[in-house]
N, C-alpha and C. Protein backbone atom coordinates (compact mmCIF):
# COMPACT_ATOMS: atom_id res chain seq x y z
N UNK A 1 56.35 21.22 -46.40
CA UNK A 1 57.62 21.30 -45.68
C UNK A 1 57.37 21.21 -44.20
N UNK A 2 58.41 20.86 -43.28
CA UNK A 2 58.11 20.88 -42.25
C UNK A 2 57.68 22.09 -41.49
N UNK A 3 58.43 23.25 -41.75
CA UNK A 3 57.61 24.82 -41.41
C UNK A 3 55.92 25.01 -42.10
N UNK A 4 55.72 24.27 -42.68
CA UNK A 4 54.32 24.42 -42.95
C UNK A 4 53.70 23.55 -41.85
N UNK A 5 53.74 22.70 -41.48
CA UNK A 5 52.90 21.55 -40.97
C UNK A 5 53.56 21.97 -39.44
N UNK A 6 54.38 22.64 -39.40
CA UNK A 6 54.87 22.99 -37.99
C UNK A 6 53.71 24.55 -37.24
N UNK A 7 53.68 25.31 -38.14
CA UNK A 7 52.99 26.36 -38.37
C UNK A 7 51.45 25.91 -38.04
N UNK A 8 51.06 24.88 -38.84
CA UNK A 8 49.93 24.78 -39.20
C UNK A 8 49.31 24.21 -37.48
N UNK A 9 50.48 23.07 -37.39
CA UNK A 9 49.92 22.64 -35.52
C UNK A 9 49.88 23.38 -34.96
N UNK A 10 50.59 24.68 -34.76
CA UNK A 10 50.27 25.79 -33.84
C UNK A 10 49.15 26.18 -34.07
N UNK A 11 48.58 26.54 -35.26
CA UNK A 11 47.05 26.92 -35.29
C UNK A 11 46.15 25.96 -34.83
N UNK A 12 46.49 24.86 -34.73
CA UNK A 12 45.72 23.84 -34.23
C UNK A 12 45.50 23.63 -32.96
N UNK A 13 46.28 23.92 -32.92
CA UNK A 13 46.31 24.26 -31.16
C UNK A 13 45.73 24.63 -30.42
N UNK A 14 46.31 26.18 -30.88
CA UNK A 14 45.18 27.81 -30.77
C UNK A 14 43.89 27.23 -30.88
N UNK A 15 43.04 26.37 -31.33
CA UNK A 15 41.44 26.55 -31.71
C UNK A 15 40.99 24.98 -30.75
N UNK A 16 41.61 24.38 -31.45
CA UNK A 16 41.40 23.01 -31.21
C UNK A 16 41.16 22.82 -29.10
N UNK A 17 39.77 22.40 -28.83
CA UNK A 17 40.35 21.97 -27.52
C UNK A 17 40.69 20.34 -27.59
N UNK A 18 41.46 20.21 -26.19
CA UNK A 18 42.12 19.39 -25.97
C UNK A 18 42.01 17.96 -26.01
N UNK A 19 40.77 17.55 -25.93
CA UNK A 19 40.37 16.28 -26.31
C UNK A 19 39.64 15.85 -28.13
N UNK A 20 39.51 17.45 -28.55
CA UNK A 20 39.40 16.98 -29.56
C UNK A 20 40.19 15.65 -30.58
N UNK A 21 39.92 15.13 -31.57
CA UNK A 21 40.67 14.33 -32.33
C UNK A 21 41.00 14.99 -33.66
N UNK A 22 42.28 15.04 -34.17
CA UNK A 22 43.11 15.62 -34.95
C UNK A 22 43.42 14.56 -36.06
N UNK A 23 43.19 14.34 -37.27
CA UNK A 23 43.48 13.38 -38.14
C UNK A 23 44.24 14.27 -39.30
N UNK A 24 45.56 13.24 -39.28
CA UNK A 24 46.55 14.35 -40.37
C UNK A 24 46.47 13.18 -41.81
N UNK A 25 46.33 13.68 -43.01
CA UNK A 25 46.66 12.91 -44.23
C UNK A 25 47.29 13.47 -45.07
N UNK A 26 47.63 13.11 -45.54
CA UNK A 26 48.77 12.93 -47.08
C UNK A 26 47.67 13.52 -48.45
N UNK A 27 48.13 14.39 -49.15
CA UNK A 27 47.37 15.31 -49.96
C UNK A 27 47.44 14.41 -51.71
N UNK A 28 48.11 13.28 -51.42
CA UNK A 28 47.48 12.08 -52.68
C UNK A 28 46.95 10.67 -51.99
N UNK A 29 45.96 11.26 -51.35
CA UNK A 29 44.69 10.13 -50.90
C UNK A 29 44.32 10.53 -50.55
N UNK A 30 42.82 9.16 -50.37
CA UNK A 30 41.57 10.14 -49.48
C UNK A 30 41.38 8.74 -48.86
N UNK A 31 40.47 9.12 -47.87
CA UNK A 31 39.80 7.97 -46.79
C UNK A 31 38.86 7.80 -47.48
N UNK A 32 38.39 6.21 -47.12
CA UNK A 32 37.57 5.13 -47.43
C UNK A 32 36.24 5.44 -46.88
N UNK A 33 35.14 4.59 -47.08
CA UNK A 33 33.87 4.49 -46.57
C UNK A 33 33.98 4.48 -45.48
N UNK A 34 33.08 4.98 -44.46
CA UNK A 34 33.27 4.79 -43.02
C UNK A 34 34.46 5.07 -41.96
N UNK A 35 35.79 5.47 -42.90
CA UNK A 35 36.73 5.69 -42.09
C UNK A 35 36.69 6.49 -40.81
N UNK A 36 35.91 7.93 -40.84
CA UNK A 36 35.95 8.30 -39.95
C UNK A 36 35.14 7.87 -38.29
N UNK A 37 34.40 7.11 -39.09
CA UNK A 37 33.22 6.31 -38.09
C UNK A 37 34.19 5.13 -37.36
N UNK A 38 35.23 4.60 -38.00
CA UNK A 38 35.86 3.68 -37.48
C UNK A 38 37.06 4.43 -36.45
N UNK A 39 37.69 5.20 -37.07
CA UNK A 39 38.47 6.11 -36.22
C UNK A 39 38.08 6.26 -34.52
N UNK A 40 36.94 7.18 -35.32
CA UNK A 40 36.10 7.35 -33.78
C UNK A 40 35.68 6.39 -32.68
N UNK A 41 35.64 5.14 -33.05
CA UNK A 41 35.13 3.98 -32.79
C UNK A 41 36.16 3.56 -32.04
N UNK A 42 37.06 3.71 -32.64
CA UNK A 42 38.26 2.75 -31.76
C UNK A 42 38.97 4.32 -30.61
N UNK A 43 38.34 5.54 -30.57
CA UNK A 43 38.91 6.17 -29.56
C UNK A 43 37.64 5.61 -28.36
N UNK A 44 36.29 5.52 -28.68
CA UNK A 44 35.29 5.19 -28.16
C UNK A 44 35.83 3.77 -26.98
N UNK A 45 36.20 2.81 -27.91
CA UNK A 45 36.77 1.53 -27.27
C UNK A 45 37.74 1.26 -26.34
N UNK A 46 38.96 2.01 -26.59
CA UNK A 46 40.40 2.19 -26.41
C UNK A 46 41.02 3.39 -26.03
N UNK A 47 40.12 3.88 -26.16
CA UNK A 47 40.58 5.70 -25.14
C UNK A 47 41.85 5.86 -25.55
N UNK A 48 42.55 5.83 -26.70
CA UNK A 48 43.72 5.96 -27.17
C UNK A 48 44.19 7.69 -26.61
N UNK A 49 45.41 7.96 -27.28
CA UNK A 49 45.76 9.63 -27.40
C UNK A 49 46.44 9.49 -29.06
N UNK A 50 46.75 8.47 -29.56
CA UNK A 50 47.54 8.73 -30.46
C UNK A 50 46.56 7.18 -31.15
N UNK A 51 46.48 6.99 -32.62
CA UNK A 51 46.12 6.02 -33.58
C UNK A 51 47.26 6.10 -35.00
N UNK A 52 47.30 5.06 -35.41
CA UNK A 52 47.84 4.80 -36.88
C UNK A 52 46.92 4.29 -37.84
N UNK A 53 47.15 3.99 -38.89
CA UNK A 53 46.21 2.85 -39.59
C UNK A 53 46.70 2.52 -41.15
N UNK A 54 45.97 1.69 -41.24
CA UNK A 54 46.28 0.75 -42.81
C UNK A 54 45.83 1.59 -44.04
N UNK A 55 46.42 1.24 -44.86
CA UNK A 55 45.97 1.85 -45.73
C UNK A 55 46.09 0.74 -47.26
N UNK A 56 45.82 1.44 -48.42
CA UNK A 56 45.42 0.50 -49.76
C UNK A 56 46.37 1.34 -50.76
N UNK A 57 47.90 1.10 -51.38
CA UNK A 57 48.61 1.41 -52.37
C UNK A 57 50.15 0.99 -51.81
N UNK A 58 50.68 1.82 -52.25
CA UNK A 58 52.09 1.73 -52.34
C UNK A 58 53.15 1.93 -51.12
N UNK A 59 53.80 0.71 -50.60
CA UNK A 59 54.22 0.05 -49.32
C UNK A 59 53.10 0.20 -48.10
N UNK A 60 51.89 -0.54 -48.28
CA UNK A 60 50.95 -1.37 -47.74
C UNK A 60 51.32 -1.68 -46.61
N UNK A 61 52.18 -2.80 -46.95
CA UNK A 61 52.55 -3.77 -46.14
C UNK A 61 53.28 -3.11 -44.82
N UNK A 62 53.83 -2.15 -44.88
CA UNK A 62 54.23 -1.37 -43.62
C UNK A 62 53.71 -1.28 -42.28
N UNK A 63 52.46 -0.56 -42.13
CA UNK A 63 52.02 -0.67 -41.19
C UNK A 63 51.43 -1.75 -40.81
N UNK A 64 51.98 -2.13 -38.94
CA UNK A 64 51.98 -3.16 -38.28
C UNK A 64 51.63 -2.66 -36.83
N UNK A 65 50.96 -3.43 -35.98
CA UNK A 65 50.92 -3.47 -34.69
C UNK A 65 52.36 -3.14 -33.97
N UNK A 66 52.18 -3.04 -33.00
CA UNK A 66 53.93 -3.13 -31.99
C UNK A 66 54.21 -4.51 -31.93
N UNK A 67 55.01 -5.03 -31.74
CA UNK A 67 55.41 -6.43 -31.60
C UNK A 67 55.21 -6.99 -29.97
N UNK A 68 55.27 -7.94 -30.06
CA UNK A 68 54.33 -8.84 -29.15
C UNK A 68 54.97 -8.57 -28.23
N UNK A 69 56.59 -8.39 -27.77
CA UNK A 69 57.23 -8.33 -26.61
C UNK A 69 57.07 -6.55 -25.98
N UNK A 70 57.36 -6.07 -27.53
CA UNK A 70 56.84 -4.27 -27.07
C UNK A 70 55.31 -4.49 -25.96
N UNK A 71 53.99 -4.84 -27.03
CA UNK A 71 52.98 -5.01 -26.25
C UNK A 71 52.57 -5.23 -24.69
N UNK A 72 53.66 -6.50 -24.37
CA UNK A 72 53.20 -7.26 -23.02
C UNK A 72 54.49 -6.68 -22.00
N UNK A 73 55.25 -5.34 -22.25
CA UNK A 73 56.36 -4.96 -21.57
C UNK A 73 57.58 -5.57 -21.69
N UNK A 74 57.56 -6.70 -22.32
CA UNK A 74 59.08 -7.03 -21.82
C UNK A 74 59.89 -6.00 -22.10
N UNK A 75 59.56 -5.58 -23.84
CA UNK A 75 61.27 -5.04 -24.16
C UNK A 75 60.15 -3.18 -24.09
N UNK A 76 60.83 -2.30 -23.90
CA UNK A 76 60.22 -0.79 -23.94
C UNK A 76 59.99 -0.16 -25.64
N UNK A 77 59.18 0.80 -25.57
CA UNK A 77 58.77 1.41 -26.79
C UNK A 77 59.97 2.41 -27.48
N UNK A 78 60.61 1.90 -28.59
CA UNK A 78 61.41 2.76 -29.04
C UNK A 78 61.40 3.21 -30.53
N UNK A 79 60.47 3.88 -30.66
CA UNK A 79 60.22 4.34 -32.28
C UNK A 79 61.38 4.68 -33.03
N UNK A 80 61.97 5.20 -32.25
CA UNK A 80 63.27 5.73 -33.15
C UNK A 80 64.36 5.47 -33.63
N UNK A 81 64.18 3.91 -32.94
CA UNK A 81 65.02 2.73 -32.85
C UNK A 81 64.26 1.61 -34.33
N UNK A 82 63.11 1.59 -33.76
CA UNK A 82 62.27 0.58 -34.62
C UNK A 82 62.45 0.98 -36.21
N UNK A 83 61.83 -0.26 -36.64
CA UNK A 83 61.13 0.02 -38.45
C UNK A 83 60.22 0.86 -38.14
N UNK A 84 60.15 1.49 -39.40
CA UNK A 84 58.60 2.35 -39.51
C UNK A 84 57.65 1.72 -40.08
N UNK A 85 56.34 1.96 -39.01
CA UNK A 85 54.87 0.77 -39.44
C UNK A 85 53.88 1.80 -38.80
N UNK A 86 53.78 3.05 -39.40
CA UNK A 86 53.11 4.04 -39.00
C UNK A 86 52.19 4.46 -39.86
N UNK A 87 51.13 3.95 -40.73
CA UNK A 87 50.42 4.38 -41.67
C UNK A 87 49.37 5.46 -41.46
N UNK A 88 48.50 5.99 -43.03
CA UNK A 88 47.97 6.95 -42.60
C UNK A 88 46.53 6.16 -42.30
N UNK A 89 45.20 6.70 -42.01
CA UNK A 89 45.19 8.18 -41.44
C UNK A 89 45.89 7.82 -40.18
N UNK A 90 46.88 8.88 -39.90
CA UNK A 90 47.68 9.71 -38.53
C UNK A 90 46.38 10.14 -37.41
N UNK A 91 45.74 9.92 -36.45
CA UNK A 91 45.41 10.44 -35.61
C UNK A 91 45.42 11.00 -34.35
N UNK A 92 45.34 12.08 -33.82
CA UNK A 92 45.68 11.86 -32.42
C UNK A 92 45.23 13.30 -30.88
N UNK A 93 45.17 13.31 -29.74
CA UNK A 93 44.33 14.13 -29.17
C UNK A 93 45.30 15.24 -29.11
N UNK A 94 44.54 16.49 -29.21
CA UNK A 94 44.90 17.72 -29.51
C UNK A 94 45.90 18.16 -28.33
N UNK A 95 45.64 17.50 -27.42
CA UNK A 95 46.52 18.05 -26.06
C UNK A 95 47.90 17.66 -26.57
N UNK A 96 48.23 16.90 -27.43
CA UNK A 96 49.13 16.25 -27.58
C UNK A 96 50.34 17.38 -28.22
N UNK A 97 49.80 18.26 -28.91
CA UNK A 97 50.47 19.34 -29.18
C UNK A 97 51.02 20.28 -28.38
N UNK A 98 50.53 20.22 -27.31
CA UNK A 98 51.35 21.28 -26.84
C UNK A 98 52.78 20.86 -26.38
N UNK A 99 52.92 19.70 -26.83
CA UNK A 99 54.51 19.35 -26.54
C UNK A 99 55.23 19.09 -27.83
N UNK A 100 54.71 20.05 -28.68
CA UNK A 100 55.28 19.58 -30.38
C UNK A 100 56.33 20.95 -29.98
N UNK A 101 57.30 20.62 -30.67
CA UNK A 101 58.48 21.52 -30.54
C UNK A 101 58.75 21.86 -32.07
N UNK A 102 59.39 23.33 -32.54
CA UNK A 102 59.86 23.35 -33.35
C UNK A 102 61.24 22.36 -34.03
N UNK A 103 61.71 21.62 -33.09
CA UNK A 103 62.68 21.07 -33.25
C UNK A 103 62.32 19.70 -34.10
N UNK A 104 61.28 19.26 -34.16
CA UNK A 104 60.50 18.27 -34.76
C UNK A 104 60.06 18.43 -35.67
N UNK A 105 60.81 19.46 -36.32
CA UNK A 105 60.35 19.63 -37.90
C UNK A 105 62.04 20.07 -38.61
N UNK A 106 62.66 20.39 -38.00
CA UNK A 106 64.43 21.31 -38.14
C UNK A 106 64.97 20.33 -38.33
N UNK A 107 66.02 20.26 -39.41
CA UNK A 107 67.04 19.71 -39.49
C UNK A 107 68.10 20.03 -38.38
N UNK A 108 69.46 19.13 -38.48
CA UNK A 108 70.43 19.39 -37.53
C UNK A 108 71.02 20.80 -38.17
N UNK A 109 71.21 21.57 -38.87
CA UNK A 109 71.29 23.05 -39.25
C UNK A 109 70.32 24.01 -39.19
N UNK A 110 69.61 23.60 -38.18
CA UNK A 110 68.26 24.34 -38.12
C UNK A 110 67.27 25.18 -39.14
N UNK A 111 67.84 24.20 -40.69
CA UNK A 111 66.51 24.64 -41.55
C UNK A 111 65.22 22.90 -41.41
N UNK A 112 64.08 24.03 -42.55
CA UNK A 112 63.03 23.02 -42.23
C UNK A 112 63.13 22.15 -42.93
N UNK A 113 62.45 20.38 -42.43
CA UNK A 113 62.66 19.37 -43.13
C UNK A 113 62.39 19.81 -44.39
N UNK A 114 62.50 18.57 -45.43
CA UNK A 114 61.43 19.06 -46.61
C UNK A 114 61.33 17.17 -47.30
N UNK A 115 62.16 16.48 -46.24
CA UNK A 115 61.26 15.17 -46.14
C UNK A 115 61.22 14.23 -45.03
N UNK A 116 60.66 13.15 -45.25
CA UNK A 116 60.49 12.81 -43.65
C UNK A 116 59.67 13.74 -42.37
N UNK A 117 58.67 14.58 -43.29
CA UNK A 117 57.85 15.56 -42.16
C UNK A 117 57.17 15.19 -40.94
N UNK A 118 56.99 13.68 -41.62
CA UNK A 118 56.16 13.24 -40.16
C UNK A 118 56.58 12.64 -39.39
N UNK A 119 58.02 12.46 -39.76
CA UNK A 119 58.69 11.72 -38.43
C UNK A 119 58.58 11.97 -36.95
N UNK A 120 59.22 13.25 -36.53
CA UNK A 120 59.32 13.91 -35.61
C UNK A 120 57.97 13.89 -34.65
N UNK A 121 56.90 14.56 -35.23
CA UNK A 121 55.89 14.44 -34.51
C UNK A 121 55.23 12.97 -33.84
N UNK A 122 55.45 12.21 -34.99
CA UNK A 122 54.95 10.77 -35.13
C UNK A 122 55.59 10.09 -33.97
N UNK A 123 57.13 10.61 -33.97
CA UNK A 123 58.01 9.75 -32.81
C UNK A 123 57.71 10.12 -31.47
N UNK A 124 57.57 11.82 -31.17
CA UNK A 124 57.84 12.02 -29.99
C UNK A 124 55.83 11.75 -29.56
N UNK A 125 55.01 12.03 -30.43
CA UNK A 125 53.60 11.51 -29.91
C UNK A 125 53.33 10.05 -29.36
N UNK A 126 53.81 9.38 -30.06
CA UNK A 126 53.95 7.74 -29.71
C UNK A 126 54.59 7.54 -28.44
N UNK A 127 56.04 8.46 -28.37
CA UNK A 127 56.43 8.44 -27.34
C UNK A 127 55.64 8.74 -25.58
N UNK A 128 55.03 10.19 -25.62
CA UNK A 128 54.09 10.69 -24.78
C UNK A 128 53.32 9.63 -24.36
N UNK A 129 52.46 8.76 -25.69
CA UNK A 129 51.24 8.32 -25.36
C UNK A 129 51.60 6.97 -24.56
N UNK A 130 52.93 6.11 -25.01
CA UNK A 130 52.71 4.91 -24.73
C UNK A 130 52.24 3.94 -25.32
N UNK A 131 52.37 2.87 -24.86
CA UNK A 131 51.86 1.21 -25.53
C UNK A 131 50.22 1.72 -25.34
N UNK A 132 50.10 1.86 -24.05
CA UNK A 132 48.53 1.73 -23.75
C UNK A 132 47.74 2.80 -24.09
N UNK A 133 48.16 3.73 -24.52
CA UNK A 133 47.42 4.96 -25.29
C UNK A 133 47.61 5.12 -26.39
N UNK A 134 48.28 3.81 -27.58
CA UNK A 134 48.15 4.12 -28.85
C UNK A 134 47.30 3.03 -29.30
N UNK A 135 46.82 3.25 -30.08
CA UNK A 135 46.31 2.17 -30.90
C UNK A 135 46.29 1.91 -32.55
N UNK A 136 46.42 0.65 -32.64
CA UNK A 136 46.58 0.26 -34.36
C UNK A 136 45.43 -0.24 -34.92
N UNK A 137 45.08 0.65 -36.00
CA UNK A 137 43.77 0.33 -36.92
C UNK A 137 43.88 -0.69 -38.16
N UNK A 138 44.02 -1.85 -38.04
CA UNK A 138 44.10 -2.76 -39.08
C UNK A 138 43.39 -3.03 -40.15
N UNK A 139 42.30 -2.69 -40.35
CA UNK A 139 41.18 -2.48 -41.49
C UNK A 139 42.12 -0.75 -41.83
N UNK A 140 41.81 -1.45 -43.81
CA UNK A 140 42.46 -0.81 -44.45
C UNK A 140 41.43 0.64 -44.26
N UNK A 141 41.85 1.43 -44.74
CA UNK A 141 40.66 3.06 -44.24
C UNK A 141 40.74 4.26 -45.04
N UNK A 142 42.10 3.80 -45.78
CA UNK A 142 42.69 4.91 -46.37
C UNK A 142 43.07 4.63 -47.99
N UNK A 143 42.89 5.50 -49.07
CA UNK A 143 43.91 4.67 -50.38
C UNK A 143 44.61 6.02 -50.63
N UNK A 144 45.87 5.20 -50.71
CA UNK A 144 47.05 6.29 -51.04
C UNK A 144 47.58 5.98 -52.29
N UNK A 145 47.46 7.33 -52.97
CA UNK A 145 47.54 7.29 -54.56
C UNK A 145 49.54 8.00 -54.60
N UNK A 146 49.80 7.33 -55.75
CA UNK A 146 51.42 7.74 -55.77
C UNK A 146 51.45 8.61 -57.22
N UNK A 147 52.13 10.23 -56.45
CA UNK A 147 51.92 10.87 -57.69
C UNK A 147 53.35 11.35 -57.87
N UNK A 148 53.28 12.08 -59.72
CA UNK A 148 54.67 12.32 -59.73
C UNK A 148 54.85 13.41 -59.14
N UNK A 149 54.52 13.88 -58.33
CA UNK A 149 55.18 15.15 -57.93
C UNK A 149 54.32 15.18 -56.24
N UNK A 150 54.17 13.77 -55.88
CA UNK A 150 54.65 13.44 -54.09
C UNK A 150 56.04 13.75 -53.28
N UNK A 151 56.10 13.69 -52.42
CA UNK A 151 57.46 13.61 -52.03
C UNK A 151 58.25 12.32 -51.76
N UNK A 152 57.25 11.51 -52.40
CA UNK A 152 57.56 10.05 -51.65
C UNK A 152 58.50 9.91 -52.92
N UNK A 153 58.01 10.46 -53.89
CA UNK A 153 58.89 10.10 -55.20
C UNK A 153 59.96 10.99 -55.94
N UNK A 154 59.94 11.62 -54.94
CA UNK A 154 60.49 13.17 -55.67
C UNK A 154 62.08 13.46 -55.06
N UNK A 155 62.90 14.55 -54.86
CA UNK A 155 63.52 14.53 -54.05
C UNK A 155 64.59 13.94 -53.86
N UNK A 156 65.96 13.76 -53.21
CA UNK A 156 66.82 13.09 -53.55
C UNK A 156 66.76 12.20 -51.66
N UNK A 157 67.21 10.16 -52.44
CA UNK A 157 66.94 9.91 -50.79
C UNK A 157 68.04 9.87 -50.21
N UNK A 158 68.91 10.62 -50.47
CA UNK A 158 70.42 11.25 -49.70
C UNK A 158 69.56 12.10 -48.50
N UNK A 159 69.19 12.96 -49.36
CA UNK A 159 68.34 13.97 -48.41
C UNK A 159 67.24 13.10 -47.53
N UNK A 160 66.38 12.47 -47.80
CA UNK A 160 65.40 11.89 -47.32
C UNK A 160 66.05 10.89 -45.39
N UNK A 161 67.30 10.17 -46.17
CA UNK A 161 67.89 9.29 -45.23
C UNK A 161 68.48 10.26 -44.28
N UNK A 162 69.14 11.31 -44.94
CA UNK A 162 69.71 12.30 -43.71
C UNK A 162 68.78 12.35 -42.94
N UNK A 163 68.00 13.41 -43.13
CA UNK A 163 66.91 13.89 -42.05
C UNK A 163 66.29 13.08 -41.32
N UNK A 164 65.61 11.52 -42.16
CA UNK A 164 65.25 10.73 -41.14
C UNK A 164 66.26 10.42 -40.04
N UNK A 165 67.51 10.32 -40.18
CA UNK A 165 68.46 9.61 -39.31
C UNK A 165 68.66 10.37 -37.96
N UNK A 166 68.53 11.92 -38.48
CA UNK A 166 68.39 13.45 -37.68
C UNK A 166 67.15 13.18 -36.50
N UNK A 167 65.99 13.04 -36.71
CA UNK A 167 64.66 12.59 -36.13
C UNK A 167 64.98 11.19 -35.09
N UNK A 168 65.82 10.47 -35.91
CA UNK A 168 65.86 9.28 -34.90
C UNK A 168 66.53 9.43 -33.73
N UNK A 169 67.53 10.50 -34.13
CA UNK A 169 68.71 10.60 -33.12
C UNK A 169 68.17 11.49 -32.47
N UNK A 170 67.35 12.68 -32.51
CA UNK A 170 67.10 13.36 -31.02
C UNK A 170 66.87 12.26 -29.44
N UNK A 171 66.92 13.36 -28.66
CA UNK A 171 66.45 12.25 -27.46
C UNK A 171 64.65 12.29 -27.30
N UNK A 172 64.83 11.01 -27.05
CA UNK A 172 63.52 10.77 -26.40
C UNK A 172 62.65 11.30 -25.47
N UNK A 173 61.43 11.13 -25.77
CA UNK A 173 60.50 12.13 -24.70
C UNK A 173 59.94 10.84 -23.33
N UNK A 174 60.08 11.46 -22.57
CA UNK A 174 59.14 10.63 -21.59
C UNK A 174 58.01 10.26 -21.86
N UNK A 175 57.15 9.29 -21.18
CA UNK A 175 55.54 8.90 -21.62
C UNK A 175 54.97 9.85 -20.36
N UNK A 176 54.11 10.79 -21.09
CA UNK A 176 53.53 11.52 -20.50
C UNK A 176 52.69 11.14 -19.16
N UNK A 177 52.22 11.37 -18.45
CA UNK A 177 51.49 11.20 -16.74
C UNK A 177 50.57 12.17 -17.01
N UNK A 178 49.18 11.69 -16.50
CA UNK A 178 48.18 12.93 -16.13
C UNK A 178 48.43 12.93 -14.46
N UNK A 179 48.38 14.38 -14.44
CA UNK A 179 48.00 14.49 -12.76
C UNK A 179 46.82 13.77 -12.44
N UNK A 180 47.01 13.64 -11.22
CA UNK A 180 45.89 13.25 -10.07
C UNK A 180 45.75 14.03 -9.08
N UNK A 181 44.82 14.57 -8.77
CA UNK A 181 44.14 15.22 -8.06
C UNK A 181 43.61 14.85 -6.85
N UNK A 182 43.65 14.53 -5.37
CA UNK A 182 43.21 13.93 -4.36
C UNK A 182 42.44 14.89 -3.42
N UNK A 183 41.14 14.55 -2.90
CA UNK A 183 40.28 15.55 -2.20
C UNK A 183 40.28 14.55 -0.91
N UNK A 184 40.56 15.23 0.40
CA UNK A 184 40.56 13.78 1.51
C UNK A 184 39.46 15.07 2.43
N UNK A 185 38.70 14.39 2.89
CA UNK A 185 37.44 15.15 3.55
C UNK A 185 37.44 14.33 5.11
N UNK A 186 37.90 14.98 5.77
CA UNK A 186 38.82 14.44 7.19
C UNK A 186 37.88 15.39 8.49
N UNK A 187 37.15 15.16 9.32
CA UNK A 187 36.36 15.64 10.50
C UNK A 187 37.10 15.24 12.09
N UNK A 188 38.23 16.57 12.31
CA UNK A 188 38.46 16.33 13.26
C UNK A 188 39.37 14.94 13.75
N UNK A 189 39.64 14.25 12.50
CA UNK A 189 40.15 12.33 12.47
C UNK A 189 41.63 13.13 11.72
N UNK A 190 42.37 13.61 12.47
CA UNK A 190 43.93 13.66 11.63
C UNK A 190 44.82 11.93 11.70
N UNK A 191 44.26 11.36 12.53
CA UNK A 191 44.77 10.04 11.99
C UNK A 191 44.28 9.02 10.75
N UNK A 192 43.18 9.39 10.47
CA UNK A 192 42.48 8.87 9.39
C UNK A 192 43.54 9.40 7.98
N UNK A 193 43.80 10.91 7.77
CA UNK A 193 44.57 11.60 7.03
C UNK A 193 46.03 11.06 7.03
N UNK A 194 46.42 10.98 8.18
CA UNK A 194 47.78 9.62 8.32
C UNK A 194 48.14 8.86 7.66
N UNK A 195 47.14 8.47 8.02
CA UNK A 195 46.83 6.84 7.05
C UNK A 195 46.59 6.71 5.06
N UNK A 196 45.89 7.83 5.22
CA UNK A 196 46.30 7.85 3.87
C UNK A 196 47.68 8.16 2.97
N UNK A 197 47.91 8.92 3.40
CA UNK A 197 49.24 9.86 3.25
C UNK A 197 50.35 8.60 3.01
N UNK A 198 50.10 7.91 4.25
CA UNK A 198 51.20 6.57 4.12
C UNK A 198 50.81 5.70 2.77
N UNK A 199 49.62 5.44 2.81
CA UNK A 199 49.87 4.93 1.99
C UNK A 199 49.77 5.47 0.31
N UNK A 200 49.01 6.73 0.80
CA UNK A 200 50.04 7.47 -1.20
C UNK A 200 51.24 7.13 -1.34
N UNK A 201 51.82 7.12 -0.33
CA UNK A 201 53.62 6.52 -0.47
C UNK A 201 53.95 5.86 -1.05
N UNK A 202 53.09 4.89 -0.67
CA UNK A 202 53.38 3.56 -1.06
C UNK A 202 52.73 3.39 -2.81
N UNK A 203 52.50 4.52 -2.98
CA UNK A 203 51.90 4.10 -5.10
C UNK A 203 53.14 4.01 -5.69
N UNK A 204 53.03 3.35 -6.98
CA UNK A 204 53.95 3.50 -7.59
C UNK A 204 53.54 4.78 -8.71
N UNK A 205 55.27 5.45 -8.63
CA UNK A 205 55.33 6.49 -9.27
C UNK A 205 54.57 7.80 -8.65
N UNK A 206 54.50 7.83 -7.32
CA UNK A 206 53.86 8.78 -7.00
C UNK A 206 54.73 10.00 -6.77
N UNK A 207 55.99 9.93 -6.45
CA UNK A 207 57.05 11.07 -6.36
C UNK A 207 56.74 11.59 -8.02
N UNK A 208 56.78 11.05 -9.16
CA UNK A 208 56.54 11.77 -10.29
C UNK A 208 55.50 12.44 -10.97
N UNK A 209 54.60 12.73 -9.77
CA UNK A 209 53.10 13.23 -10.45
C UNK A 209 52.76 14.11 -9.39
């Protein structure tokens, strides 16, 4: 349920430091040969904060890259808007939690999901990270087995469609900013310090950091 997996990130939290990597799966599959070596590989490459990936069973075909115009900026990142092409393994950096809200697991009556659990997190993390801090794992990594008593199969999708629709409609999170930190080591030269100053001005996005 979503109070479980809501619960459970808080403990994750608590222990986990911040750059660690966090990989969430689905309790009818397991990862492939090498998966975790590949995981790691592509944070190694791509300094991601957030990963998706492919997987081997039932709706496969789902997970996809962002689309070409998302990619190169034209059109902006809107998960909540989009299809879902979010496969497992789920990965992503631990800092990323501390902006998980209980609300990302609550229905609009403020009980807990009990489908569609990973929406919420999935949306507003993607959101934080950005185009350029997520990345898509296209080698399959994962096999997901379909059981009778999953939730994928279980459940009524009255319920299922509600709640997703609930998740889509919150508002959106901003894409997160790391601070920057500036050390200016200035001898007696306050015009040298001037000069910089002007031109921090001139960064983009510097009023927001």
């Amino acid at each position: 349920s979503g109070g479980v997996k809501y619960w459970l990130f808080r403990l994750v939290n608590a222990i986990a430091g911040p750059n660690d990597i966090i990989m969430v799966l689905d309790g009818d599959g397991r990862l492939l040969p090498e998966a975790v070596e590949i995981v790691n590989q592509k944070y190694i490459d791509e300094t991601p904060w957030f990963t998706y990936g492919s997987y081997k069973g039932k709706y496969s075909e789902q997970p996809q890259n962002f689309r070409d115009d998302v990619m190169t900026g034209i059109e902006e990142l809107t998960p909540r808007s989009d299809s879902w092409r979010y496969g497992h393994p789920l990965t992503f950096k631990a800092h990323l939690l501390e902006h998980i809200e209980r609300i990302d697991f609550t229905h609009s009556n403020g009980n807990w999901l009990n489908k569609a659990t990973n929406h919420g997190f999935v949306y507003k993390m993607l959101e934080l990270s950005g185009v350029n801090r997520t990345s898509y794992i296209p080698k399959q990594i994962y096999n997901s087995f379909s059981r009778k008593a999953s939730a994928l199969v279980t459940g009524s999708k009255e319920v299922k469609s509600k709640q997703t629709l609930h998740m889509q409609s919150l508002k959106p999170s901003r894409e997160l900013l790391l601070p920057i930190h500036i050390i200016f080591l200035t001898w007696k030269r306050i015009y040298l310090l001037e000069h910089q100053l002007v031109w921090l001005q001139q960064q983009t996005d510097l009023n927001n950091r």
